[in-house]
Structure formats: C-alpha cells, structure tokens
PDB file of N, CA and C in Angstrom:
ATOM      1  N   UNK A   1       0.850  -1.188   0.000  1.00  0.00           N
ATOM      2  CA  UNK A   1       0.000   0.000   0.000  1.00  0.00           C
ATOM      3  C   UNK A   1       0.890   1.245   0.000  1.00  0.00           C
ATOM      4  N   UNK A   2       0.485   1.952  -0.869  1.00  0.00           N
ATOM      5  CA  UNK A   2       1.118   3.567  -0.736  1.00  0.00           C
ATOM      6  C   UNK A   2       0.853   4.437   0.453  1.00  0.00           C
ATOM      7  N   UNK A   3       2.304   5.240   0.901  1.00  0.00           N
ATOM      8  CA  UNK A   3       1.591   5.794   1.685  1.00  0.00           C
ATOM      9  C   UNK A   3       1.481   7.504   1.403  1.00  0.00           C
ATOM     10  N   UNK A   4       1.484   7.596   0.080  1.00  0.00           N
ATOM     11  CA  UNK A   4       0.649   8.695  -0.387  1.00  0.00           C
ATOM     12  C   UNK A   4      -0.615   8.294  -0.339  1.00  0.00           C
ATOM     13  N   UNK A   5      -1.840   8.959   0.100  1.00  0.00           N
ATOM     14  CA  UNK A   5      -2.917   9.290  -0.349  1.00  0.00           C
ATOM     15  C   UNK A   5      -3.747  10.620  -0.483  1.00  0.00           C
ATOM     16  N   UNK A   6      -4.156  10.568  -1.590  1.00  0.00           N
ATOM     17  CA  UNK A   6      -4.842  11.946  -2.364  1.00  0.00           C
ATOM     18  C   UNK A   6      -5.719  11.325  -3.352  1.00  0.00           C
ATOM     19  N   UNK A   7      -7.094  12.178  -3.065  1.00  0.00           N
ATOM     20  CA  UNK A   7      -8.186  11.921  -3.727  1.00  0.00           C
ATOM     21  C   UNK A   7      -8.205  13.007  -4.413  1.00  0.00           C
ATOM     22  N   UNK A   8      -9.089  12.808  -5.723  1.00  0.00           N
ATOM     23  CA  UNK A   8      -9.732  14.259  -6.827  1.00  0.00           C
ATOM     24  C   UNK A   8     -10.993  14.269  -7.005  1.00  0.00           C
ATOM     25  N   UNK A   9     -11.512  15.259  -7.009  1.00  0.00           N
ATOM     26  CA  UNK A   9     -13.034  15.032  -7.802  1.00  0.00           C
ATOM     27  C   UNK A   9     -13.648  16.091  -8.130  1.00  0.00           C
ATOM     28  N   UNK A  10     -13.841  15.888  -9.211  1.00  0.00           N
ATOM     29  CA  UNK A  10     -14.198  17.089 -10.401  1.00  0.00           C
ATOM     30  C   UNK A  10     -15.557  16.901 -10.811  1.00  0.00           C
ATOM     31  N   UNK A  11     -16.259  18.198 -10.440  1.00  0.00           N
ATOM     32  CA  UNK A  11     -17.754  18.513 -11.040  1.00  0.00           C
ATOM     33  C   UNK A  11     -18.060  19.214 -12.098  1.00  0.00           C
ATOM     34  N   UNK A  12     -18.510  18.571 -13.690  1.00  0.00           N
ATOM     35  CA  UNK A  12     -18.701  19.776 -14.337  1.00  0.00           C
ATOM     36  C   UNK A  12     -19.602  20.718 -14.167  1.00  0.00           C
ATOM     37  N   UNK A  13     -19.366  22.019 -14.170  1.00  0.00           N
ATOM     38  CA  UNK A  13     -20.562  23.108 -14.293  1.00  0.00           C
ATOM     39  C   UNK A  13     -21.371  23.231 -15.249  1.00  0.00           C
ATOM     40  N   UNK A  14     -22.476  23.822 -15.322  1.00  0.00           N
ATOM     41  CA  UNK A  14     -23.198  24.103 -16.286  1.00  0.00           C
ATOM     42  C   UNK A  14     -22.704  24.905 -17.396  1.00  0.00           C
ATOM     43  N   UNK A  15     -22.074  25.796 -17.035  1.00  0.00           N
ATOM     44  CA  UNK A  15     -21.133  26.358 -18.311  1.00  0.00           C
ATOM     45  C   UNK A  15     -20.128  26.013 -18.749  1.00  0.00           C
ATOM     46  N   UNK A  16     -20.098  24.312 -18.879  1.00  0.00           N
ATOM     47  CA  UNK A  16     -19.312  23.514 -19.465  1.00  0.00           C
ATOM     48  C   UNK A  16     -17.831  23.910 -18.605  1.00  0.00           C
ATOM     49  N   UNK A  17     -17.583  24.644 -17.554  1.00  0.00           N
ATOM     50  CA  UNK A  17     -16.151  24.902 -16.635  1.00  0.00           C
ATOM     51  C   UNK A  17     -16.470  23.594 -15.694  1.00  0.00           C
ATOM     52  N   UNK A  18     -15.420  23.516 -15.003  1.00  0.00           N
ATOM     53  CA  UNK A  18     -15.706  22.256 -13.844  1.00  0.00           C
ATOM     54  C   UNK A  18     -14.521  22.864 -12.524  1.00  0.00           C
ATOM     55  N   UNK A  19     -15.205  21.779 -11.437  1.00  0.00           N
ATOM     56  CA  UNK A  19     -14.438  22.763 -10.516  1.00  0.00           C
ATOM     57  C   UNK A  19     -13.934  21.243  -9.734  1.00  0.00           C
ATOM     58  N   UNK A  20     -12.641  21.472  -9.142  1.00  0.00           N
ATOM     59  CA  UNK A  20     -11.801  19.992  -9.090  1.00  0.00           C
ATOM     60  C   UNK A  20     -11.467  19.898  -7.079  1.00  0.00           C
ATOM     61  N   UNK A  21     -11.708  19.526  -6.478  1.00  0.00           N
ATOM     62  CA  UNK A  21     -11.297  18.976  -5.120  1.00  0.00           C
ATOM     63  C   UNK A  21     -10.165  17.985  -4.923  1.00  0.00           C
ATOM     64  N   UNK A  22      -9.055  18.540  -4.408  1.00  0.00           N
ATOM     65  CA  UNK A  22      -7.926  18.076  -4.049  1.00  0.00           C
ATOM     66  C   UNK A  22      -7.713  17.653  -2.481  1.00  0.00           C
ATOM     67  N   UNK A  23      -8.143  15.631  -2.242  1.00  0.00           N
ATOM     68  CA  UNK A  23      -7.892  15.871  -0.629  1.00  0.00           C
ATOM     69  C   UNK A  23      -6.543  15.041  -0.478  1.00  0.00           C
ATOM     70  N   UNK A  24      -5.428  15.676   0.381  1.00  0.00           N
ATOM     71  CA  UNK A  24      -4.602  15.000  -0.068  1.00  0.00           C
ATOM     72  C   UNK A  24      -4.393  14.950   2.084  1.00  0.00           C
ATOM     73  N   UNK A  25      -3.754  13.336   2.184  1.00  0.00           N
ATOM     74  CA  UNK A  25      -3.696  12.870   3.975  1.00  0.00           C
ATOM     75  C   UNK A  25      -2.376  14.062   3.989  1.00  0.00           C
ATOM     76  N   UNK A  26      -1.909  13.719   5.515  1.00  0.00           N
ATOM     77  CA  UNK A  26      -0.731  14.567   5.904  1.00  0.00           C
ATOM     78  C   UNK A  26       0.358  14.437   5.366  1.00  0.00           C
ATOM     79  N   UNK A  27       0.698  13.059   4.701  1.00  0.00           N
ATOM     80  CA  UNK A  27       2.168  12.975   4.116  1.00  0.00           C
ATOM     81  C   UNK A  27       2.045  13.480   2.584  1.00  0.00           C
ATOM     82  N   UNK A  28       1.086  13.349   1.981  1.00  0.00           N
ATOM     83  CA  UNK A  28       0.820  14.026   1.031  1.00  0.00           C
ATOM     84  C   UNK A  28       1.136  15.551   0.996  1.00  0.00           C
ATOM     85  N   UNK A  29       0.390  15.956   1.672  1.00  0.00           N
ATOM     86  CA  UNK A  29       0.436  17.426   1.727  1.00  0.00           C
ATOM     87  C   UNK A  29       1.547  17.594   2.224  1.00  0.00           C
ATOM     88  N   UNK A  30       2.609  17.278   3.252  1.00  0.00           N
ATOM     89  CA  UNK A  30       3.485  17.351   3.779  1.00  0.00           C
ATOM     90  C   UNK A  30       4.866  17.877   2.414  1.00  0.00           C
ATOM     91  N   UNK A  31       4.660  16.256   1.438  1.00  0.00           N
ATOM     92  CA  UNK A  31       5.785  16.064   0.267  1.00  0.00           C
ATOM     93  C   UNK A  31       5.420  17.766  -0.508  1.00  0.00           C
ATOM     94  N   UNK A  32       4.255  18.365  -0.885  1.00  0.00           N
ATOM     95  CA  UNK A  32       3.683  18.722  -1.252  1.00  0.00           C
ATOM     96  C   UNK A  32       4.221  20.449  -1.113  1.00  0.00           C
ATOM     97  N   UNK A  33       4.531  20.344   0.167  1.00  0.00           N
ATOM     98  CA  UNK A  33       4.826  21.617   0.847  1.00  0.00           C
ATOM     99  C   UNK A  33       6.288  21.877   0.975  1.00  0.00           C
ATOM    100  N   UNK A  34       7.428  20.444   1.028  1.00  0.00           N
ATOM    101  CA  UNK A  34       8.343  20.494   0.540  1.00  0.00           C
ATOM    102  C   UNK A  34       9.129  20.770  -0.895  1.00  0.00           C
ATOM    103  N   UNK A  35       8.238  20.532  -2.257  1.00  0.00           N
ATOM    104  CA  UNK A  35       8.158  20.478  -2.886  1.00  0.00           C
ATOM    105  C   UNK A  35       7.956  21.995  -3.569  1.00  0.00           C
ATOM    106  N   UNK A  36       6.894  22.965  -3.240  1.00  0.00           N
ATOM    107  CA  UNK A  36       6.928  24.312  -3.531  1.00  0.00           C
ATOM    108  C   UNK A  36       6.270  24.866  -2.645  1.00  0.00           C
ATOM    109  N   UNK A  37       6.952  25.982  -1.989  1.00  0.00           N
ATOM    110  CA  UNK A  37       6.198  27.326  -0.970  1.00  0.00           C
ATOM    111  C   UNK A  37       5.057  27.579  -0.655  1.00  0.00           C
ATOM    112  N   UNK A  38       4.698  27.377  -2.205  1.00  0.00           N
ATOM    113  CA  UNK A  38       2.630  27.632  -2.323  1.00  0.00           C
ATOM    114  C   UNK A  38       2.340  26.448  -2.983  1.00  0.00           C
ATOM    115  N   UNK A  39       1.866  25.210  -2.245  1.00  0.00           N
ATOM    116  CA  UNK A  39       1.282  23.580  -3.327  1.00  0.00           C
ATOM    117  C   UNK A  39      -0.159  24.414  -4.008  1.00  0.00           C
ATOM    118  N   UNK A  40      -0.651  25.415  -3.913  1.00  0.00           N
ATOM    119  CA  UNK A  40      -2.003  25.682  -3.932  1.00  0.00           C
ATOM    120  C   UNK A  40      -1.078  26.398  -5.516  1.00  0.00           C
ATOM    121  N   UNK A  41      -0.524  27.540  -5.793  1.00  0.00           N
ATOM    122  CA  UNK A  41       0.362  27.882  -6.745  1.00  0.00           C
ATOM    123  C   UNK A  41       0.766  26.587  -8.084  1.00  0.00           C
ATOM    124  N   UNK A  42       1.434  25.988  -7.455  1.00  0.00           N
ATOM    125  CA  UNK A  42       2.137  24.628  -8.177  1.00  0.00           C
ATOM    126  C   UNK A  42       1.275  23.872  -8.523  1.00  0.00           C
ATOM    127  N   UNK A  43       0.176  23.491  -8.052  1.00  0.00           N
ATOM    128  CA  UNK A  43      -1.348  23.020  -8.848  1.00  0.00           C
ATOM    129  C   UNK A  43      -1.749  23.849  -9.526  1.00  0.00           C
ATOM    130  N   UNK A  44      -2.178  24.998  -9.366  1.00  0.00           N
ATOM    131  CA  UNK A  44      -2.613  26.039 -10.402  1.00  0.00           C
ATOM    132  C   UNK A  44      -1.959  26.229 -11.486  1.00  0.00           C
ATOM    133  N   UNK A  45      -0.310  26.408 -11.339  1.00  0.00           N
ATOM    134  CA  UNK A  45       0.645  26.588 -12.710  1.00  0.00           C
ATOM    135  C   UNK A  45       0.790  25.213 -13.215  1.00  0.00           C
ATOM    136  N   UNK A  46       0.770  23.653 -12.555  1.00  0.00           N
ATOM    137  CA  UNK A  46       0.645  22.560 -13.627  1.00  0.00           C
ATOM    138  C   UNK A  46      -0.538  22.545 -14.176  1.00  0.00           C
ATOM    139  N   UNK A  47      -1.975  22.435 -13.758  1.00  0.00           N
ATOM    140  CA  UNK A  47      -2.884  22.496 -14.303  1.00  0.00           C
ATOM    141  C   UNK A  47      -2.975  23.731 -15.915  1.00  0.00           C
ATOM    142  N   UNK A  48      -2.545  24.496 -15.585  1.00  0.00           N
ATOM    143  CA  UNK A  48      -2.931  25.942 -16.506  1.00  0.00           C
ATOM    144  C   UNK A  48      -1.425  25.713 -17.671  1.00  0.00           C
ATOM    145  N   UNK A  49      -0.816  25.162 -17.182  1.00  0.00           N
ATOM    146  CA  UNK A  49       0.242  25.006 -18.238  1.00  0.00           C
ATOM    147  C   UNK A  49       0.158  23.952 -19.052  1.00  0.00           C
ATOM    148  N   UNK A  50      -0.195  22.700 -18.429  1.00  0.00           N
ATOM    149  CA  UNK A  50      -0.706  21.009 -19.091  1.00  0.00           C
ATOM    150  C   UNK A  50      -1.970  21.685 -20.280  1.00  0.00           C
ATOM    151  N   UNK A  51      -2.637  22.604 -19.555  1.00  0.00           N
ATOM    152  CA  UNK A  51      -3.923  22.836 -20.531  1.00  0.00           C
ATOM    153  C   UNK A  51      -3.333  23.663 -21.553  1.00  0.00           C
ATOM    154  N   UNK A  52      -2.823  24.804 -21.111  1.00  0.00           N
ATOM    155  CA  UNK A  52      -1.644  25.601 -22.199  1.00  0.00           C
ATOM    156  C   UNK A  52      -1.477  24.802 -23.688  1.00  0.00           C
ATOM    157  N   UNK A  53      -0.615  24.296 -23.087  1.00  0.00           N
ATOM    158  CA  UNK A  53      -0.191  22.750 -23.850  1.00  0.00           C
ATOM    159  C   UNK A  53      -1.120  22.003 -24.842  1.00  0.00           C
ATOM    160  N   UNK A  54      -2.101  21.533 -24.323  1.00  0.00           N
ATOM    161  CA  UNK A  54      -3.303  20.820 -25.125  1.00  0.00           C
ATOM    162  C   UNK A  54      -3.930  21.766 -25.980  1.00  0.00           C
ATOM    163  N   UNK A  55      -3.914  23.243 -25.478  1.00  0.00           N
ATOM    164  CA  UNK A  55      -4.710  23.670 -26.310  1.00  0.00           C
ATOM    165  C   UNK A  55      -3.773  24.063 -27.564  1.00  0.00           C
ATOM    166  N   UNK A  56      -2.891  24.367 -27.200  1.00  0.00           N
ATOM    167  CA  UNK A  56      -1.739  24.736 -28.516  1.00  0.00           C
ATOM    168  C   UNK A  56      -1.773  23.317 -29.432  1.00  0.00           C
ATOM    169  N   UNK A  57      -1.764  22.207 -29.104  1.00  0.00           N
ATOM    170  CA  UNK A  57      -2.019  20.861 -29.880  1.00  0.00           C
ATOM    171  C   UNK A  57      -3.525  21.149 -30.738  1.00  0.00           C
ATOM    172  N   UNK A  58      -4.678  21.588 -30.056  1.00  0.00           N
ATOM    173  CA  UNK A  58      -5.791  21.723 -30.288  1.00  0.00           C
ATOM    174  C   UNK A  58      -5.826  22.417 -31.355  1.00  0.00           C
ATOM    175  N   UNK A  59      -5.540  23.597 -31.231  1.00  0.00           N
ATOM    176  CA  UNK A  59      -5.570  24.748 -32.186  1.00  0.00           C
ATOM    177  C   UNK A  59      -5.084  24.028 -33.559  1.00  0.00           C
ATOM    178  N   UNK A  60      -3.107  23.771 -33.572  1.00  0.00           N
ATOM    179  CA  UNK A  60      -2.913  23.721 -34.312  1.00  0.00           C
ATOM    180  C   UNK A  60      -3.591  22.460 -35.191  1.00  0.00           C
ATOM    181  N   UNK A  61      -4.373  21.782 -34.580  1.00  0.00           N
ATOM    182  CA  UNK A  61      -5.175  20.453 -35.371  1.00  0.00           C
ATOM    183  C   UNK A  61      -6.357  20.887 -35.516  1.00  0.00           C
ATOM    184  N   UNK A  62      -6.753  21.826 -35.609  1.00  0.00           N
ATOM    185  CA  UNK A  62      -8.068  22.289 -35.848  1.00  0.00           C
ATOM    186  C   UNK A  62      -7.368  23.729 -37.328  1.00  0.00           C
ATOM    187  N   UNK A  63      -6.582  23.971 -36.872  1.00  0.00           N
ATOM    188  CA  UNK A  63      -6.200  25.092 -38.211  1.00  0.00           C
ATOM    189  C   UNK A  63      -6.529  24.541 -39.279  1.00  0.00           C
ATOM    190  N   UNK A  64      -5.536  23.202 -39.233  1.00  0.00           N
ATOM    191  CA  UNK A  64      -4.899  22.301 -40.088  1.00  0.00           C
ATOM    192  C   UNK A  64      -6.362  21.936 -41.019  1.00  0.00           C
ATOM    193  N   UNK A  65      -7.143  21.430 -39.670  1.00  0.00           N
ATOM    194  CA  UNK A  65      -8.177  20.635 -40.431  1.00  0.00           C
ATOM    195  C   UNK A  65      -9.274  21.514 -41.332  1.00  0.00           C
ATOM    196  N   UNK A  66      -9.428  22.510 -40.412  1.00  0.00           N
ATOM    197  CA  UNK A  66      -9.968  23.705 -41.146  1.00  0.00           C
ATOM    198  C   UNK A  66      -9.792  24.109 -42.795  1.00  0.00           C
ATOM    199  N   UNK A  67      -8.292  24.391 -43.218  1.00  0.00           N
ATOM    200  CA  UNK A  67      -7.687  24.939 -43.954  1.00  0.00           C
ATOM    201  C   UNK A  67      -7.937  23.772 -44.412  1.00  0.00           C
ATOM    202  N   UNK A  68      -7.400  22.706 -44.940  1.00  0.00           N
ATOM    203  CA  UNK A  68      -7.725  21.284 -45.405  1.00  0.00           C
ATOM    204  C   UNK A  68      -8.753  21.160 -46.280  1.00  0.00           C
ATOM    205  N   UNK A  69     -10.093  21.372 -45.489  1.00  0.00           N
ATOM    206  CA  UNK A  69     -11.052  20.942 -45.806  1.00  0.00           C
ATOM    207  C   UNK A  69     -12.106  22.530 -46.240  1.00  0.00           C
ATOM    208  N   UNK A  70     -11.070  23.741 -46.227  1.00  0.00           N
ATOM    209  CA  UNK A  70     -11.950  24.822 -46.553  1.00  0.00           C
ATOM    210  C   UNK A  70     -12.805  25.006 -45.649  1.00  0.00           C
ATOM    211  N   UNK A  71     -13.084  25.057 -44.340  1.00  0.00           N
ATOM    212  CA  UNK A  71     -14.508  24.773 -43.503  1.00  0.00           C
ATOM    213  C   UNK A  71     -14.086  26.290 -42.387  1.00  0.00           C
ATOM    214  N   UNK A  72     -12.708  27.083 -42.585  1.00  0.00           N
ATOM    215  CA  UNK A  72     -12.368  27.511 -42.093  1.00  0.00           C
ATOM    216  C   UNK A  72     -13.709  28.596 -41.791  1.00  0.00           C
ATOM    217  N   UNK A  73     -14.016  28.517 -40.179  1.00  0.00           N
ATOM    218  CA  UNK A  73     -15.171  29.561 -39.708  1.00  0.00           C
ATOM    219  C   UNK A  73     -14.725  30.843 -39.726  1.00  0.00           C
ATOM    220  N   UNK A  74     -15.927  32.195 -39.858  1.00  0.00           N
ATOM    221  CA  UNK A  74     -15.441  33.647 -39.903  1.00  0.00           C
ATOM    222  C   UNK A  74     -14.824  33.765 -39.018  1.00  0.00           C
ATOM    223  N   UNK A  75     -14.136  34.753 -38.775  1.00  0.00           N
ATOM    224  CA  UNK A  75     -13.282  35.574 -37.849  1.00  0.00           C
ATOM    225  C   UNK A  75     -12.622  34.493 -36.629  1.00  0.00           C
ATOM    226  N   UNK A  76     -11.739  33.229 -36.629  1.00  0.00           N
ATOM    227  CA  UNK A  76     -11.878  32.382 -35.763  1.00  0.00           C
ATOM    228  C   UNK A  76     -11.217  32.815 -35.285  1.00  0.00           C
ATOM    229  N   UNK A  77     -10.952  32.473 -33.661  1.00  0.00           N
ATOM    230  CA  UNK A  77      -9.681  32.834 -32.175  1.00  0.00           C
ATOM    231  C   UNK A  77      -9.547  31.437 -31.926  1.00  0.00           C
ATOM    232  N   UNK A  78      -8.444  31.475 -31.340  1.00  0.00           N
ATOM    233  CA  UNK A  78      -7.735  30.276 -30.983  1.00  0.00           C
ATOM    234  C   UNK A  78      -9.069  29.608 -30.100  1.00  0.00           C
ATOM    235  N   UNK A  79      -9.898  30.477 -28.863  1.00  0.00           N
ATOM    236  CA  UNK A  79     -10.554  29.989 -27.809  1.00  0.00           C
ATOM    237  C   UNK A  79     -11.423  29.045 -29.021  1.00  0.00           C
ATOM    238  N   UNK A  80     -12.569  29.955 -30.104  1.00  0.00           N
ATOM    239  CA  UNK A  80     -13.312  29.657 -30.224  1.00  0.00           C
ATOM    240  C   UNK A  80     -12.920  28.002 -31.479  1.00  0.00           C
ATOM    241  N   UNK A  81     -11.825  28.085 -31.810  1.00  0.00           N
ATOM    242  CA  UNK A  81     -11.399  26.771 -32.551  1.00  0.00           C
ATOM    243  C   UNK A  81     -11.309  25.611 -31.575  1.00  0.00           C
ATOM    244  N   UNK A  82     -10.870  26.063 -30.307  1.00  0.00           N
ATOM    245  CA  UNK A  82     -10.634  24.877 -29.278  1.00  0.00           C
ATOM    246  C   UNK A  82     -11.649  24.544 -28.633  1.00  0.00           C
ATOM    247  N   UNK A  83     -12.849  25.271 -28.749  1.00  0.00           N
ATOM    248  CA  UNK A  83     -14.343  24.995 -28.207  1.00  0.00           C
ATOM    249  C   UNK A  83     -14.925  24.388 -29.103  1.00  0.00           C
ATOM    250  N   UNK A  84     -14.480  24.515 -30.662  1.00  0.00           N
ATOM    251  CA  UNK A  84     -15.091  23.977 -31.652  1.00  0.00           C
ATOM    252  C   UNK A  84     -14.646  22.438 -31.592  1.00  0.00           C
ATOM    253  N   UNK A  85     -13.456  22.303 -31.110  1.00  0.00           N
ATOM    254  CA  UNK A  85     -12.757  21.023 -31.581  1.00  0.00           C
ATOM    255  C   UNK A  85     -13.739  19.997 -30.553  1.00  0.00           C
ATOM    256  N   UNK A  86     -13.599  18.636 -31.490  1.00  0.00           N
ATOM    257  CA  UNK A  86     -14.407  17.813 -30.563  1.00  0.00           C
ATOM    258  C   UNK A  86     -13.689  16.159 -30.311  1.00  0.00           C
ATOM    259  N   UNK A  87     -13.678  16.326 -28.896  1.00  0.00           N
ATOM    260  CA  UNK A  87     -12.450  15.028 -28.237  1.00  0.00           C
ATOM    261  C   UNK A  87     -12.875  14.015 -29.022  1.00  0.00           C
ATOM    262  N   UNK A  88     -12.091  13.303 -29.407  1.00  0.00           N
ATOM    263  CA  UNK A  88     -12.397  11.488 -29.677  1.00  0.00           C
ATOM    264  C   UNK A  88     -13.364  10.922 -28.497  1.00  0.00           C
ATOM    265  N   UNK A  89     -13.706   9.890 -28.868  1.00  0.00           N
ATOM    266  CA  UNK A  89     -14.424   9.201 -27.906  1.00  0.00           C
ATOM    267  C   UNK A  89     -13.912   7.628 -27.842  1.00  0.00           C
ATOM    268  N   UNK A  90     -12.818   7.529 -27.035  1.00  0.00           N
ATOM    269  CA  UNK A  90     -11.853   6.110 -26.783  1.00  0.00           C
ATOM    270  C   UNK A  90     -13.023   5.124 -26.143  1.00  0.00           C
ATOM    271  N   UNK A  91     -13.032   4.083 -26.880  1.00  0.00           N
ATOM    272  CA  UNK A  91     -13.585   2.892 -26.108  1.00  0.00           C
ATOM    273  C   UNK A  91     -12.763   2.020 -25.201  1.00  0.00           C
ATOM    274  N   UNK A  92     -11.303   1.662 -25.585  1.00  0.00           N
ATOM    275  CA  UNK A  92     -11.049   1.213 -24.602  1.00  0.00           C
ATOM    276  C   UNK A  92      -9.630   1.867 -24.907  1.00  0.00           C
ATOM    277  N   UNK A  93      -8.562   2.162 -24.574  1.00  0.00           N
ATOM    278  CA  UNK A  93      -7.516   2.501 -24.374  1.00  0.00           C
ATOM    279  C   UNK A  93      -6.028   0.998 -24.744  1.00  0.00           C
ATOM    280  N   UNK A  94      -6.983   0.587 -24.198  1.00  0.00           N
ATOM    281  CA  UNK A  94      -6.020  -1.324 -24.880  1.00  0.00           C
ATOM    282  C   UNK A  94      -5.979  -1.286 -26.198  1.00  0.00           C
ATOM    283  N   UNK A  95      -6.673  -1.029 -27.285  1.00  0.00           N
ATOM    284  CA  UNK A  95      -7.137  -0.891 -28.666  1.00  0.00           C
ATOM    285  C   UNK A  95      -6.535  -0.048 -29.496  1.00  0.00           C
ATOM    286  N   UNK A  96      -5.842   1.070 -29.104  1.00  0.00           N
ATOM    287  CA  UNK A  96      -5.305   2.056 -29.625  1.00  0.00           C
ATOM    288  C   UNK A  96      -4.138   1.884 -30.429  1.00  0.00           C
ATOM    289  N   UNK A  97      -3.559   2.005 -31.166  1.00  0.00           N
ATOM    290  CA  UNK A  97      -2.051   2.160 -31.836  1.00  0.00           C
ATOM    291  C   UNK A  97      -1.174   3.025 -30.761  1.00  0.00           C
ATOM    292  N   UNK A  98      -0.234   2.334 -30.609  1.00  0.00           N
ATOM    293  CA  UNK A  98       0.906   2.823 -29.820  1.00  0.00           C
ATOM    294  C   UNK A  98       0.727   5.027 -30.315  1.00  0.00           C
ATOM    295  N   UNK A  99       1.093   5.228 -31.482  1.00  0.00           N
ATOM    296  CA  UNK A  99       0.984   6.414 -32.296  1.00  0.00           C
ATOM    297  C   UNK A  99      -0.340   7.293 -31.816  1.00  0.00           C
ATOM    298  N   UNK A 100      -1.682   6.408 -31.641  1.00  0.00           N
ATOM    299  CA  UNK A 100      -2.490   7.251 -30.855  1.00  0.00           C
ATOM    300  C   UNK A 100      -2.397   7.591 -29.698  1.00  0.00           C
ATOM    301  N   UNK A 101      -1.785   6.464 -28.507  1.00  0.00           N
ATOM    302  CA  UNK A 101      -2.112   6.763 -27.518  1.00  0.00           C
ATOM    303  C   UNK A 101      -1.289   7.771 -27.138  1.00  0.00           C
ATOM    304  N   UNK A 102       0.023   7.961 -27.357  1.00  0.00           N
ATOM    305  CA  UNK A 102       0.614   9.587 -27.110  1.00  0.00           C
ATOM    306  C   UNK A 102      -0.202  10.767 -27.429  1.00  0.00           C
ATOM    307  N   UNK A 103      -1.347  11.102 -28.090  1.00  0.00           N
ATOM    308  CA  UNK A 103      -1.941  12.391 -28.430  1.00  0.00           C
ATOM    309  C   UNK A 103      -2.942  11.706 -26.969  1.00  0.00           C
ATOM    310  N   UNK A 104      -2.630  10.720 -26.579  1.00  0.00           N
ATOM    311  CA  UNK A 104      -3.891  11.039 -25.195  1.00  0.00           C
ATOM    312  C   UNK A 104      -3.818  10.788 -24.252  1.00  0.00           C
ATOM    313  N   UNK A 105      -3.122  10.696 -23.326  1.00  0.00           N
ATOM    314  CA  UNK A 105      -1.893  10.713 -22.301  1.00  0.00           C
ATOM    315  C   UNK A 105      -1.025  11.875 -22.144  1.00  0.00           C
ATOM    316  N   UNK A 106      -1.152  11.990 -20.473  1.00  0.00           N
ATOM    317  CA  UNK A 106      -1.061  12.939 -20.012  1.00  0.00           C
ATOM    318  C   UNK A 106       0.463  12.896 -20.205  1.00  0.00           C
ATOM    319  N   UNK A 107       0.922  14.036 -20.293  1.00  0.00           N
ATOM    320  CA  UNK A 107       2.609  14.455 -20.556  1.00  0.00           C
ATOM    321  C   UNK A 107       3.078  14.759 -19.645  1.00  0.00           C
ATOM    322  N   UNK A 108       4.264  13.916 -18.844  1.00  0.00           N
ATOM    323  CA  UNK A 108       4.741  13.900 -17.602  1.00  0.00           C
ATOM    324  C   UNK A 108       6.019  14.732 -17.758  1.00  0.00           C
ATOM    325  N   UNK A 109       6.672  16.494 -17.037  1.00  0.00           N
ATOM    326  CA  UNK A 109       8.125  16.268 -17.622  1.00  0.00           C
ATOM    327  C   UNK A 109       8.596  16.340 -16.466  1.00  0.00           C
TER     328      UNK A 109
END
C-alpha cells in the first residue's frame, strides 16, 4: 500500500467549466509543501500550463483541419477553434495504436 494518499473530484458546471477537489492525507500534503512554498500555486501553474499545452495541440489540429477541408469559420480565435474542436471518444484505451495513444496521455516532464 502507498503511503501517499490523495483523492480528486471534479464537477462539471453548467457552463461547461468544472471545478476539481484536491484531498490529499498529511504525508501528502506534507511532500507537497516540501516540494513548492505555495502547493495551492504549483497546482494552479501545472494544471494551466498542461492545458496551455493541449490547447496549442488543439488549435494547431483544428487550423490544419480547417484549412484542409476549406470549412475555415469567420473571424476564428484560438478559444473559439478549441471549443469547436471535438475530443475522440476512446472505447477502450487497450485498442489504440501505440501512435495514438501519445496524443492522449497525459505528458509527464
């Protein structure tokens, strides 16, 4: 048994935002606090940077596909291409080509 434990749980909102609960025991939070000054900071900047990230993937696969296929919408912004874009829907993750499953998996550095 680990003796990290930390739970998550994420509610989506109605305006498609979601809001995420982090309970993490004492040694958790402990590593946590060793780790950076503000853990409340260092969740906020991995979260907002991982998404950073995806959405720059997003965009540029939505340009692509856009331009491609001529479908390119009026006046587009990056937000409104990445709201446009629409996730795969994985059935099982065992099934995948090695080549897919990197575009869906989380990027550890």
């Amino acid at each position: 048994m680990s003796y990290i434990n930390c739970t998550c749980n994420l509610a989506e909102n109605e305006d498609g935002g979601a809001v995420c609960t982090i309970n993490m025991d004492v040694v958790t939070y402990k590593c946590m606090k060793s780790l950076a000054a503000s853990p409340e900071d260092w969740i906020h900047n991995a979260v907002c940077n991982r998404s950073r990230q995806e959405g720059d993937r997003i965009y540029k696969a939505e340009l692509e596909r856009h331009i491609e296929a001529g479908t390119m919408p009026a006046n587009p912004t990056k937000e409104s291409l990445i709201l446009g874009y629409e996730i795969p829907v994985i059935e099982s993750i065992n099934t995948l080509p090695i080549t897919e499953l990197s575009n869906t998996l989380p990027i550890s550095n």
